[in-house]
PDB file of N, CA and C in Angstrom:
ATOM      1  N   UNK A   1       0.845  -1.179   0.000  1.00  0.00           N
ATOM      2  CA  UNK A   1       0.000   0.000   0.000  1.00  0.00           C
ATOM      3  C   UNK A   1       0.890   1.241   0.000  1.00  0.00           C
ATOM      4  N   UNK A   2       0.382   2.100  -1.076  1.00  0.00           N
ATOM      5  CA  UNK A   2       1.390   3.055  -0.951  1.00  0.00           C
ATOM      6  C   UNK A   2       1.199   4.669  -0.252  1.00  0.00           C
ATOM      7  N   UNK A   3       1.748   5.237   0.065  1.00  0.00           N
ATOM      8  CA  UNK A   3       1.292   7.085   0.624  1.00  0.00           C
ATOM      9  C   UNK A   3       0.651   7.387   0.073  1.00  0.00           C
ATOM     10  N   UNK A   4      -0.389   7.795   0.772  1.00  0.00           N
ATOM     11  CA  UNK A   4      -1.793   8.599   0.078  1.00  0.00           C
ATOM     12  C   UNK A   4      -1.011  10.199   0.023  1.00  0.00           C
ATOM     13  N   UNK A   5      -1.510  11.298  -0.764  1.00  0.00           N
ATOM     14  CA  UNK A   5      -0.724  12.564  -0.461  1.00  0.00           C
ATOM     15  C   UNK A   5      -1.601  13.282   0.116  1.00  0.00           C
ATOM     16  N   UNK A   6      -2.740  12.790   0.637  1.00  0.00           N
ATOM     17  CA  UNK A   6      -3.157  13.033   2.009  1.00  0.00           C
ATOM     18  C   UNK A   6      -2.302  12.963   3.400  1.00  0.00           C
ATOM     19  N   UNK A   7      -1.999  11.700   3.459  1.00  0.00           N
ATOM     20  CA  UNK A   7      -1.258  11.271   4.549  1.00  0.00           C
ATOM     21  C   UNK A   7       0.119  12.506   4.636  1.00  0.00           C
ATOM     22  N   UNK A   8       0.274  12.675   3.575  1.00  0.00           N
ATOM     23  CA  UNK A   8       1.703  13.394   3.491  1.00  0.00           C
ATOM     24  C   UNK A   8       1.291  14.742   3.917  1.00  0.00           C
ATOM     25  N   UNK A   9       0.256  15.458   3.487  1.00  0.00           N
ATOM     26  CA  UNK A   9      -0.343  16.724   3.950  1.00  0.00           C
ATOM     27  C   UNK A   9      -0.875  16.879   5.329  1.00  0.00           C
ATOM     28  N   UNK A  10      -1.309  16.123   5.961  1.00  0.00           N
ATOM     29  CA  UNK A  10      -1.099  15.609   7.507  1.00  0.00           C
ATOM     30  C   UNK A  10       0.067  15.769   8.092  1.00  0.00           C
ATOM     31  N   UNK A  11       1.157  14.744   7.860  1.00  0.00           N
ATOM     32  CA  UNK A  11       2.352  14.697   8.441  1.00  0.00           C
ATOM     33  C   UNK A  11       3.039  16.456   8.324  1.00  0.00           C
ATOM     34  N   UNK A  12       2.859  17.377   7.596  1.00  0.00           N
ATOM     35  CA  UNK A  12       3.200  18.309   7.418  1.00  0.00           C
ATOM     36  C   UNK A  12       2.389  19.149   8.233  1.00  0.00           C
ATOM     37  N   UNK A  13       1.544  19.598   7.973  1.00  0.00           N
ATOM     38  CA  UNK A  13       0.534  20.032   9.299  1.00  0.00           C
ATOM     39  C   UNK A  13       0.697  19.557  10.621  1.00  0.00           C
ATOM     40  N   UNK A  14       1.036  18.545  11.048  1.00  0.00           N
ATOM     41  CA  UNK A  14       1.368  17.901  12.055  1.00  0.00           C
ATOM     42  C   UNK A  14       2.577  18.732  12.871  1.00  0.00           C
ATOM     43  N   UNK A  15       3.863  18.198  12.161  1.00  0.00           N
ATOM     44  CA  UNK A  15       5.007  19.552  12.246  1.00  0.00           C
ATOM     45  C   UNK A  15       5.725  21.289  11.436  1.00  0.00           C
ATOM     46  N   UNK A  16       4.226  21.530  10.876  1.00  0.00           N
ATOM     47  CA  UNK A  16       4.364  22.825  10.793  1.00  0.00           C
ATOM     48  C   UNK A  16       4.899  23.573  11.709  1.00  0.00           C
ATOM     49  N   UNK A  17       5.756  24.223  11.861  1.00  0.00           N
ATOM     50  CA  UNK A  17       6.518  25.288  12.340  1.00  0.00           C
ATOM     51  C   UNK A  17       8.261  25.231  12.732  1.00  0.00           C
ATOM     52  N   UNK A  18       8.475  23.865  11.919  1.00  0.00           N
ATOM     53  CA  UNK A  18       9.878  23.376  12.674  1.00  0.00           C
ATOM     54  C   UNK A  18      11.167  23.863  11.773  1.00  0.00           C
ATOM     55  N   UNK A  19      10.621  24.319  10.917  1.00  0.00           N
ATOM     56  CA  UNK A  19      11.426  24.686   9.382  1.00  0.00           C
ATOM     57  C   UNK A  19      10.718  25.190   8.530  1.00  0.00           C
ATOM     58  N   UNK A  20      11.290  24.704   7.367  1.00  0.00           N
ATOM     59  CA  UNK A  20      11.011  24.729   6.155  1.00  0.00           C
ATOM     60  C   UNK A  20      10.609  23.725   5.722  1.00  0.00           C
ATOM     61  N   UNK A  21       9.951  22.620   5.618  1.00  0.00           N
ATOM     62  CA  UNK A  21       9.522  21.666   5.076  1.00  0.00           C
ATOM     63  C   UNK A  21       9.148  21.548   3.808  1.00  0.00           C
ATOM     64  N   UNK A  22       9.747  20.163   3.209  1.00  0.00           N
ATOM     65  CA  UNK A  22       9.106  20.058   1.904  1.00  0.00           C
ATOM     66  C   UNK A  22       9.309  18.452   1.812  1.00  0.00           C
ATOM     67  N   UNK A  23       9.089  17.902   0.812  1.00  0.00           N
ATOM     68  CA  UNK A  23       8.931  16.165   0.538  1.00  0.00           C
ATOM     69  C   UNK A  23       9.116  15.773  -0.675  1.00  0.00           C
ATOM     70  N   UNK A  24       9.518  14.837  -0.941  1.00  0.00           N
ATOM     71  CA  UNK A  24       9.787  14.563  -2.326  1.00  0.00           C
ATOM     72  C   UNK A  24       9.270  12.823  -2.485  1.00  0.00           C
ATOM     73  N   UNK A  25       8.737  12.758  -3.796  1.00  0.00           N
ATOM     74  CA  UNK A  25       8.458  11.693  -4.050  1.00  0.00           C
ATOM     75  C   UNK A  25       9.818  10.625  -4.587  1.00  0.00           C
ATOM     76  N   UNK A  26       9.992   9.484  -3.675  1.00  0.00           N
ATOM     77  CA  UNK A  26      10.889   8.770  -3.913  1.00  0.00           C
ATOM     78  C   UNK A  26      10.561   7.088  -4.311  1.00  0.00           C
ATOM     79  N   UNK A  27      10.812   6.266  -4.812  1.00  0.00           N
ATOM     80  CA  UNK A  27      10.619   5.240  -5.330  1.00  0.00           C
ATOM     81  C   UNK A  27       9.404   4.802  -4.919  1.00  0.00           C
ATOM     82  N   UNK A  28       8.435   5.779  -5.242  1.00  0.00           N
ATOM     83  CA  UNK A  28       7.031   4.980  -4.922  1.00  0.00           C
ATOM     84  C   UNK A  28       6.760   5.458  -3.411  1.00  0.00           C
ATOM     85  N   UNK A  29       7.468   6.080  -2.865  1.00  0.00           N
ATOM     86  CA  UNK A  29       6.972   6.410  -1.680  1.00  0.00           C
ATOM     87  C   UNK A  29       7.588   8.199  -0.978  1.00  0.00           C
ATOM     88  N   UNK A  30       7.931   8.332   0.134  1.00  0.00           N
ATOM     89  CA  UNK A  30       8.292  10.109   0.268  1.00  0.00           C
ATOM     90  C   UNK A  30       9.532  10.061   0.886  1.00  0.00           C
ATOM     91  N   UNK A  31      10.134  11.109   0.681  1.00  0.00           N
ATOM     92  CA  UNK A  31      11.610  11.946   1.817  1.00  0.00           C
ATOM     93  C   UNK A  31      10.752  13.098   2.417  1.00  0.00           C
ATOM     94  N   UNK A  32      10.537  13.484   3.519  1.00  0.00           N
ATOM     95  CA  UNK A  32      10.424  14.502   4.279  1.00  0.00           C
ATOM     96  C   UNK A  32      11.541  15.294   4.788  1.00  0.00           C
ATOM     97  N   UNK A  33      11.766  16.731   3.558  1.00  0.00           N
ATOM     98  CA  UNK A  33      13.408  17.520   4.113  1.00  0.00           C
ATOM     99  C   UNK A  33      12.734  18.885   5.145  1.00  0.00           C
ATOM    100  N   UNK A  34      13.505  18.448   6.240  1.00  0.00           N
ATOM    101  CA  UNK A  34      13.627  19.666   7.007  1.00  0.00           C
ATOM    102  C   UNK A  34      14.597  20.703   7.218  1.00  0.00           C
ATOM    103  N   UNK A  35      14.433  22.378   6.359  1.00  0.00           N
ATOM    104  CA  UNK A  35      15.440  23.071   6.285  1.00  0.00           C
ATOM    105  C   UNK A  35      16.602  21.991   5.348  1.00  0.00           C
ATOM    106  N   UNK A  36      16.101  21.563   4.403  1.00  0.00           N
ATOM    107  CA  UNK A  36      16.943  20.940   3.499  1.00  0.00           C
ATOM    108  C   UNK A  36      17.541  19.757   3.785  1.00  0.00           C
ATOM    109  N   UNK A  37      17.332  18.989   5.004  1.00  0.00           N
ATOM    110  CA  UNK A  37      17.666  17.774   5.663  1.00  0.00           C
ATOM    111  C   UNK A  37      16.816  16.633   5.691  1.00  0.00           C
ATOM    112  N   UNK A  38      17.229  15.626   5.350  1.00  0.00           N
ATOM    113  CA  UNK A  38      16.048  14.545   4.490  1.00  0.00           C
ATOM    114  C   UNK A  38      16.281  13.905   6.425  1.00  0.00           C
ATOM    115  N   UNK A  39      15.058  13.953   6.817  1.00  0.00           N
ATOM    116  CA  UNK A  39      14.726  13.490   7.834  1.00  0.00           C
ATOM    117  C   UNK A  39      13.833  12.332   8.616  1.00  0.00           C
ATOM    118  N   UNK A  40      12.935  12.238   7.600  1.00  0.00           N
ATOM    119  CA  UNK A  40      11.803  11.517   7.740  1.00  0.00           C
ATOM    120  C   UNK A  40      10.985  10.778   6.788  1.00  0.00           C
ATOM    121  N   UNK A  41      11.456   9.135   6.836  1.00  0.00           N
ATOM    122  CA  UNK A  41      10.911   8.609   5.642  1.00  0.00           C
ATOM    123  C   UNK A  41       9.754   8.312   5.887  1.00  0.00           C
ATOM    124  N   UNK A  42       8.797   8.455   4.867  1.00  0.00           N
ATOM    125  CA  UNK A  42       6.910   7.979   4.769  1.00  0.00           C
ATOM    126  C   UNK A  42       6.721   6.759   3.980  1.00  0.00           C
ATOM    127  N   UNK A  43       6.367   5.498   4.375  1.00  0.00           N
ATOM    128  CA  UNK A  43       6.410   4.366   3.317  1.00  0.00           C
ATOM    129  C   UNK A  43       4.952   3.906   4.283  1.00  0.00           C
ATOM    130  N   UNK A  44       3.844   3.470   3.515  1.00  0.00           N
ATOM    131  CA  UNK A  44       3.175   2.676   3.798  1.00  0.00           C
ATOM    132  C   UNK A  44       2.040   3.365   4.511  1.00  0.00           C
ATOM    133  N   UNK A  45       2.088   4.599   4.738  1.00  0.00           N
ATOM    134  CA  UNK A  45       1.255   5.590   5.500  1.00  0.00           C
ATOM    135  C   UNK A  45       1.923   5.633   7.016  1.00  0.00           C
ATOM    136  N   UNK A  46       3.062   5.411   7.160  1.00  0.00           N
ATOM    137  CA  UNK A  46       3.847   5.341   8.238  1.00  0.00           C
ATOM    138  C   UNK A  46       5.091   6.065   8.163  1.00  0.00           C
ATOM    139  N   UNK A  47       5.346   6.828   9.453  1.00  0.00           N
ATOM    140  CA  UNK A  47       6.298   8.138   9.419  1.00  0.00           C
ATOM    141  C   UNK A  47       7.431   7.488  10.126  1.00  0.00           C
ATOM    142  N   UNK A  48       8.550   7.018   9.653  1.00  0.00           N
ATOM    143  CA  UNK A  48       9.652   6.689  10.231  1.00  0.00           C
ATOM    144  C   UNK A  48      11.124   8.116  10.309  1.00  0.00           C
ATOM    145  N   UNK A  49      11.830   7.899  11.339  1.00  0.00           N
ATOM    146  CA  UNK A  49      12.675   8.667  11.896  1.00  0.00           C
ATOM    147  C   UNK A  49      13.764   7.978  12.173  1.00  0.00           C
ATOM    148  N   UNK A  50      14.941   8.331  11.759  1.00  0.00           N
ATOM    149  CA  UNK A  50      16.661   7.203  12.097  1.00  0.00           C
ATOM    150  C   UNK A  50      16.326   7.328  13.831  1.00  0.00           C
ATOM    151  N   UNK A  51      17.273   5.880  13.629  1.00  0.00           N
ATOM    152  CA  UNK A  51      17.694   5.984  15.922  1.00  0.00           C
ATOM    153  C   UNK A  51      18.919   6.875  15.728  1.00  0.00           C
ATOM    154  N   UNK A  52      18.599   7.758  16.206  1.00  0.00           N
ATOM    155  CA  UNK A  52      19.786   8.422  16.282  1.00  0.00           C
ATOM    156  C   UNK A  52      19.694   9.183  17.721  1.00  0.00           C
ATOM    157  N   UNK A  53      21.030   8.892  19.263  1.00  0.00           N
ATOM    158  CA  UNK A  53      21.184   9.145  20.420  1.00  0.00           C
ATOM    159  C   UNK A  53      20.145  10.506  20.521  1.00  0.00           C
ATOM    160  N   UNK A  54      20.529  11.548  19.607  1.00  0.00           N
ATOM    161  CA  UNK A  54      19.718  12.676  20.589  1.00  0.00           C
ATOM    162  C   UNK A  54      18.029  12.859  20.683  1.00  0.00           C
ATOM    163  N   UNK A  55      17.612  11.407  20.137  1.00  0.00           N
ATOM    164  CA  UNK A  55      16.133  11.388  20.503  1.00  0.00           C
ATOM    165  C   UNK A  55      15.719  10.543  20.579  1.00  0.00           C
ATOM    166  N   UNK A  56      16.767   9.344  21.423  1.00  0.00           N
ATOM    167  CA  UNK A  56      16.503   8.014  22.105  1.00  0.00           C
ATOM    168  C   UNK A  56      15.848   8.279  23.578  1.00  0.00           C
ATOM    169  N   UNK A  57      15.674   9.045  23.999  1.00  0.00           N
ATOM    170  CA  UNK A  57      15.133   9.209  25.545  1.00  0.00           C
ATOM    171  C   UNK A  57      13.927  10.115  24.959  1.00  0.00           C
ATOM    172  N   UNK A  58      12.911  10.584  24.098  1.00  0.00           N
ATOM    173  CA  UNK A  58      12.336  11.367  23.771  1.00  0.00           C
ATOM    174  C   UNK A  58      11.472  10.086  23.241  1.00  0.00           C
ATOM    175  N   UNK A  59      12.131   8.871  22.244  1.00  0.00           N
ATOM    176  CA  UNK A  59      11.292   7.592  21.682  1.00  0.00           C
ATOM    177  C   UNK A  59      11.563   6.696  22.474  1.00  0.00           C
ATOM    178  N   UNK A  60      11.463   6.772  23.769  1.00  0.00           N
ATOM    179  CA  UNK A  60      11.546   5.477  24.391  1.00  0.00           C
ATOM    180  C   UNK A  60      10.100   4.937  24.540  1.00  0.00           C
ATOM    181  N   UNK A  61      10.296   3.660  24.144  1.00  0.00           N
ATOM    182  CA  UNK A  61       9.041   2.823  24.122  1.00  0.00           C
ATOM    183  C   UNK A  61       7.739   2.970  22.888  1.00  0.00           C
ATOM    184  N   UNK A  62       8.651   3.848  21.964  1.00  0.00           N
ATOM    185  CA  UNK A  62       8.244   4.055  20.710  1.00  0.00           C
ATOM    186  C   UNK A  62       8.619   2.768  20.039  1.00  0.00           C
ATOM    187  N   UNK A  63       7.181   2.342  19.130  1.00  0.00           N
ATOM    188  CA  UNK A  63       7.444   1.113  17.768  1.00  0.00           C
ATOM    189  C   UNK A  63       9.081   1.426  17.072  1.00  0.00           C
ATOM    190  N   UNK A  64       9.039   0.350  16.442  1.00  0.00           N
ATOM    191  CA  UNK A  64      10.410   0.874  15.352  1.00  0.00           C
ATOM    192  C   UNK A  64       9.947  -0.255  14.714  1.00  0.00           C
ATOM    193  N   UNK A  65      10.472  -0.277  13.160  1.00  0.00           N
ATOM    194  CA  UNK A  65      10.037  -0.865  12.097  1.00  0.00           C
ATOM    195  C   UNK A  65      11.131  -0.366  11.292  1.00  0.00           C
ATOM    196  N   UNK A  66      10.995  -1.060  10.263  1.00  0.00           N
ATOM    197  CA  UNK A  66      11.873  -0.817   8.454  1.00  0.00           C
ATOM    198  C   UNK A  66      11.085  -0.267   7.563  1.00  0.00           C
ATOM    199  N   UNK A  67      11.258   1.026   7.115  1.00  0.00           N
ATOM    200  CA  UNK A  67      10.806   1.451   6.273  1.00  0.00           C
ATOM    201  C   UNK A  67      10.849   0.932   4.489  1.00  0.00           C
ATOM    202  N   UNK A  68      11.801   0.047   4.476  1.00  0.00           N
ATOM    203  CA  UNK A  68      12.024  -0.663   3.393  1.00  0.00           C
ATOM    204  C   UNK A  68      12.639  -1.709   3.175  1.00  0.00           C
ATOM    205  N   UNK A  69      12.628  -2.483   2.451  1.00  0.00           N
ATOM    206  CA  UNK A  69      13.951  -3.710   2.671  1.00  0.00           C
ATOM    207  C   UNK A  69      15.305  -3.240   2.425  1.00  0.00           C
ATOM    208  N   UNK A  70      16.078  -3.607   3.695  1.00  0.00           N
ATOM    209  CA  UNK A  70      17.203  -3.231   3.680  1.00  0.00           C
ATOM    210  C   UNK A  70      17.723  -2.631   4.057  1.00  0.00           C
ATOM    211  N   UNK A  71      16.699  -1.646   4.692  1.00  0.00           N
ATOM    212  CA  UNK A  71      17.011  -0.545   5.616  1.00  0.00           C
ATOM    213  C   UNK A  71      17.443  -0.673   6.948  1.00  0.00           C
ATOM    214  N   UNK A  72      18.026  -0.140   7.709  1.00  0.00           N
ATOM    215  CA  UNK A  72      18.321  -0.436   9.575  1.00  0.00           C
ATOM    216  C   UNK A  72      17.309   0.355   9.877  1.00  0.00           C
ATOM    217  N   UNK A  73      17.010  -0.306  10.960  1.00  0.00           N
ATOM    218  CA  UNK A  73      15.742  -0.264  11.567  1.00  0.00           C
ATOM    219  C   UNK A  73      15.437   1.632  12.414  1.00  0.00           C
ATOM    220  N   UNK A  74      14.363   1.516  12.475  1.00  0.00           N
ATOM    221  CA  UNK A  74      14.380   3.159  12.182  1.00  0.00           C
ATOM    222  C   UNK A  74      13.075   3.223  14.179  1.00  0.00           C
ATOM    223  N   UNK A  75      12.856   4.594  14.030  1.00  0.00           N
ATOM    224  CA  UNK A  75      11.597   4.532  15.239  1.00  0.00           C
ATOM    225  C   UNK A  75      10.321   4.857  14.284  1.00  0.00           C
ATOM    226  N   UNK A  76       9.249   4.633  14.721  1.00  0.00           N
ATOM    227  CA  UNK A  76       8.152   4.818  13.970  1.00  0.00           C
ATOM    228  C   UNK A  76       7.569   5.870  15.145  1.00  0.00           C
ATOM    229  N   UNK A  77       7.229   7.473  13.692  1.00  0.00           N
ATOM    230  CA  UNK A  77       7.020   8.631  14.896  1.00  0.00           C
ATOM    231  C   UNK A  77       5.318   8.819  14.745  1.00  0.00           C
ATOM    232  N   UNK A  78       4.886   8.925  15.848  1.00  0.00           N
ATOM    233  CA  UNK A  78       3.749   8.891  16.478  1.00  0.00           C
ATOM    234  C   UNK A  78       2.791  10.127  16.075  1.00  0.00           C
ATOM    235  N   UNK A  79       2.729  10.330  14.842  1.00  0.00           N
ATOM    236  CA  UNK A  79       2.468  11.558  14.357  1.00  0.00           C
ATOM    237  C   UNK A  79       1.365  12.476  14.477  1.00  0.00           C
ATOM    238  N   UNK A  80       0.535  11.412  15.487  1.00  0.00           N
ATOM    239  CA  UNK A  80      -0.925  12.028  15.673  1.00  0.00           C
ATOM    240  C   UNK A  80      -0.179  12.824  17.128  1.00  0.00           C
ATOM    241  N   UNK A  81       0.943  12.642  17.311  1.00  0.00           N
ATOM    242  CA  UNK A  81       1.133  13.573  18.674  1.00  0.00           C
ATOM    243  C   UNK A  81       2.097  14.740  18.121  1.00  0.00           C
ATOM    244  N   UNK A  82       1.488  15.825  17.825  1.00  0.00           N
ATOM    245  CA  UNK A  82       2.273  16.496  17.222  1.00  0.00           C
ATOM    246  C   UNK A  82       3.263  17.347  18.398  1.00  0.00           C
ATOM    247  N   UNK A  83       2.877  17.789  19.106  1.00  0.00           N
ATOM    248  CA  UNK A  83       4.016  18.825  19.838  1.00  0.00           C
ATOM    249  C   UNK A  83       5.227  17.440  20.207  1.00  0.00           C
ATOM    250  N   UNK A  84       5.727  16.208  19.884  1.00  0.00           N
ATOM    251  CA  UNK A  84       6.011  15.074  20.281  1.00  0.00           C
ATOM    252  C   UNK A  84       6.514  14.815  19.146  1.00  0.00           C
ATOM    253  N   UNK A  85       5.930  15.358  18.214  1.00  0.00           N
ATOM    254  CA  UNK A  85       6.668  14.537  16.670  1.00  0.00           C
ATOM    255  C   UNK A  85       7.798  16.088  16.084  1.00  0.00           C
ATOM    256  N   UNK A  86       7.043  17.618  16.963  1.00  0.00           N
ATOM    257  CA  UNK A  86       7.829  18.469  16.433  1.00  0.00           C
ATOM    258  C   UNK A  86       9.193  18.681  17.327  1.00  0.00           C
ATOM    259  N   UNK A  87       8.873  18.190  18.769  1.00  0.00           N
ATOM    260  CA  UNK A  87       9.868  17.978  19.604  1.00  0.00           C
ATOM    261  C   UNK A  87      11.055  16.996  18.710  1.00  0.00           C
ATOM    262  N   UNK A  88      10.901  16.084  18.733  1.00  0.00           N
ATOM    263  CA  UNK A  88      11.445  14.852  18.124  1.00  0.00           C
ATOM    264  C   UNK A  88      12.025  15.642  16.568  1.00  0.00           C
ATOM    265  N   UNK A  89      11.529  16.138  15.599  1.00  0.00           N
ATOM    266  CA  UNK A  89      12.449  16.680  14.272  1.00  0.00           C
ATOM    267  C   UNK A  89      13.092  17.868  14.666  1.00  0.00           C
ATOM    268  N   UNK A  90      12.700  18.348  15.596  1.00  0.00           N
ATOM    269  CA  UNK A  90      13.639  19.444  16.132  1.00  0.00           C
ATOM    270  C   UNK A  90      15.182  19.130  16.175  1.00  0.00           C
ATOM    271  N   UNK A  91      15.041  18.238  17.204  1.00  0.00           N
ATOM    272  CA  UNK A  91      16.406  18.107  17.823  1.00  0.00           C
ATOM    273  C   UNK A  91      17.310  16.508  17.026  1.00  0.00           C
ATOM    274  N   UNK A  92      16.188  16.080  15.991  1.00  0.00           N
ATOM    275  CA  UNK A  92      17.024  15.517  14.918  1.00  0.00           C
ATOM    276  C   UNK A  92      17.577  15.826  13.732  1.00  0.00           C
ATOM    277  N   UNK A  93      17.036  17.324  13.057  1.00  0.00           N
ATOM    278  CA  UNK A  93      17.355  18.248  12.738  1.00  0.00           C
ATOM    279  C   UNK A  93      18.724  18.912  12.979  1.00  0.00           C
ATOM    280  N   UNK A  94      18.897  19.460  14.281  1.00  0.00           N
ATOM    281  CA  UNK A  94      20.495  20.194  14.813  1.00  0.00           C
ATOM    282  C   UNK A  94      21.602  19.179  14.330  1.00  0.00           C
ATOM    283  N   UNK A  95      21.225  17.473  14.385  1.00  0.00           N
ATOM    284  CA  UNK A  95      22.759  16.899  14.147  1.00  0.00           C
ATOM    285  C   UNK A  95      22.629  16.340  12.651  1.00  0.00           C
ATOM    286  N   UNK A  96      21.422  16.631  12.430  1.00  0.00           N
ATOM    287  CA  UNK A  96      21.443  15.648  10.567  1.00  0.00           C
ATOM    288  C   UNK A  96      22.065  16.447   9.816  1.00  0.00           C
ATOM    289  N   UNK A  97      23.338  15.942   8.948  1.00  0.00           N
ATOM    290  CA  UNK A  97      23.788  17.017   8.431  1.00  0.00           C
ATOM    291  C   UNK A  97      22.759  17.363   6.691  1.00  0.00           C
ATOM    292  N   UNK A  98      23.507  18.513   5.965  1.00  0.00           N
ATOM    293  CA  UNK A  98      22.891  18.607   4.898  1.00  0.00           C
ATOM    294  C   UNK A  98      23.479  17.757   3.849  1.00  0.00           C
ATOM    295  N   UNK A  99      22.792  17.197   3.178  1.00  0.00           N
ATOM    296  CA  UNK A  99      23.020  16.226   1.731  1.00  0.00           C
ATOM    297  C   UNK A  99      24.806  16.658   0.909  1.00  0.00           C
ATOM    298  N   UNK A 100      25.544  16.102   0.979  1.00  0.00           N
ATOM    299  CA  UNK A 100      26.354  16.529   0.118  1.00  0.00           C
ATOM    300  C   UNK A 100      25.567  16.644  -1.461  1.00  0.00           C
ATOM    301  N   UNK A 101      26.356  17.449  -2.120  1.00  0.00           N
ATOM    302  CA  UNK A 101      25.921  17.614  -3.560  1.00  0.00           C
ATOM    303  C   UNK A 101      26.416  16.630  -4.562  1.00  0.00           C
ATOM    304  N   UNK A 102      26.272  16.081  -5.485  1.00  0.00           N
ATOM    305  CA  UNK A 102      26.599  15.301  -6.784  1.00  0.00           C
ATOM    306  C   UNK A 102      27.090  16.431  -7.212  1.00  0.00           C
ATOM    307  N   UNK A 103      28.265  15.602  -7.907  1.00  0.00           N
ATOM    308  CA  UNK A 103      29.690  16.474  -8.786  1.00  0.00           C
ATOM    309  C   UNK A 103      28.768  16.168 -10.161  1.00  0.00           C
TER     310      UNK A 103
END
């Protein structure tokens, strides 16, 4: 089942105010960039986020799942809680760096 772009217009409304947000359609499913930082993958109508330390005590006892085959395993963000999901891209945001560029 793939992202409705409903679902995606939600997830954005959800954390409106944390950046700049925008999304891109990727192999059938989304990248969510914050302030230009690909942060948040959408596969399946489900909002996944990397484990990454500075928002392991913020997802504790949060699901985690694979957003795709092959992927390392990610947290699944709780998106109907928004001051919780904007907390959470906030401060995954400060250490994600920006995309290097293609030469």
């Amino acid at each position: 089942m793939a992202t409705s772009i409903d679902f995606m217009n939600y997830i954005c409304d959800q954390i409106n105010g944390v950046g700049e947000i925008r999304y891109r359609k990727m192999f059938g499913e989304y990248l969510i960039y914050v302030n230009e930082k690909p942060l948040i993958v959408v596969c399946d109508n489900t909002a996944f986020i990397k484990k990454i330390d500075c928002i392991k005590e913020l997802m504790e006892g949060a699901e985690t799942g694979f957003p795709y085959k092959g992927a390392k395993e990610h947290y699944i963000l709780d998106i109907d809680n928004s001051e919780l999901s904007k907390t959470v891209v906030k401060e995954a945001e400060k250490v994600t760096p920006l995309p290097k560029k293609k030469k």
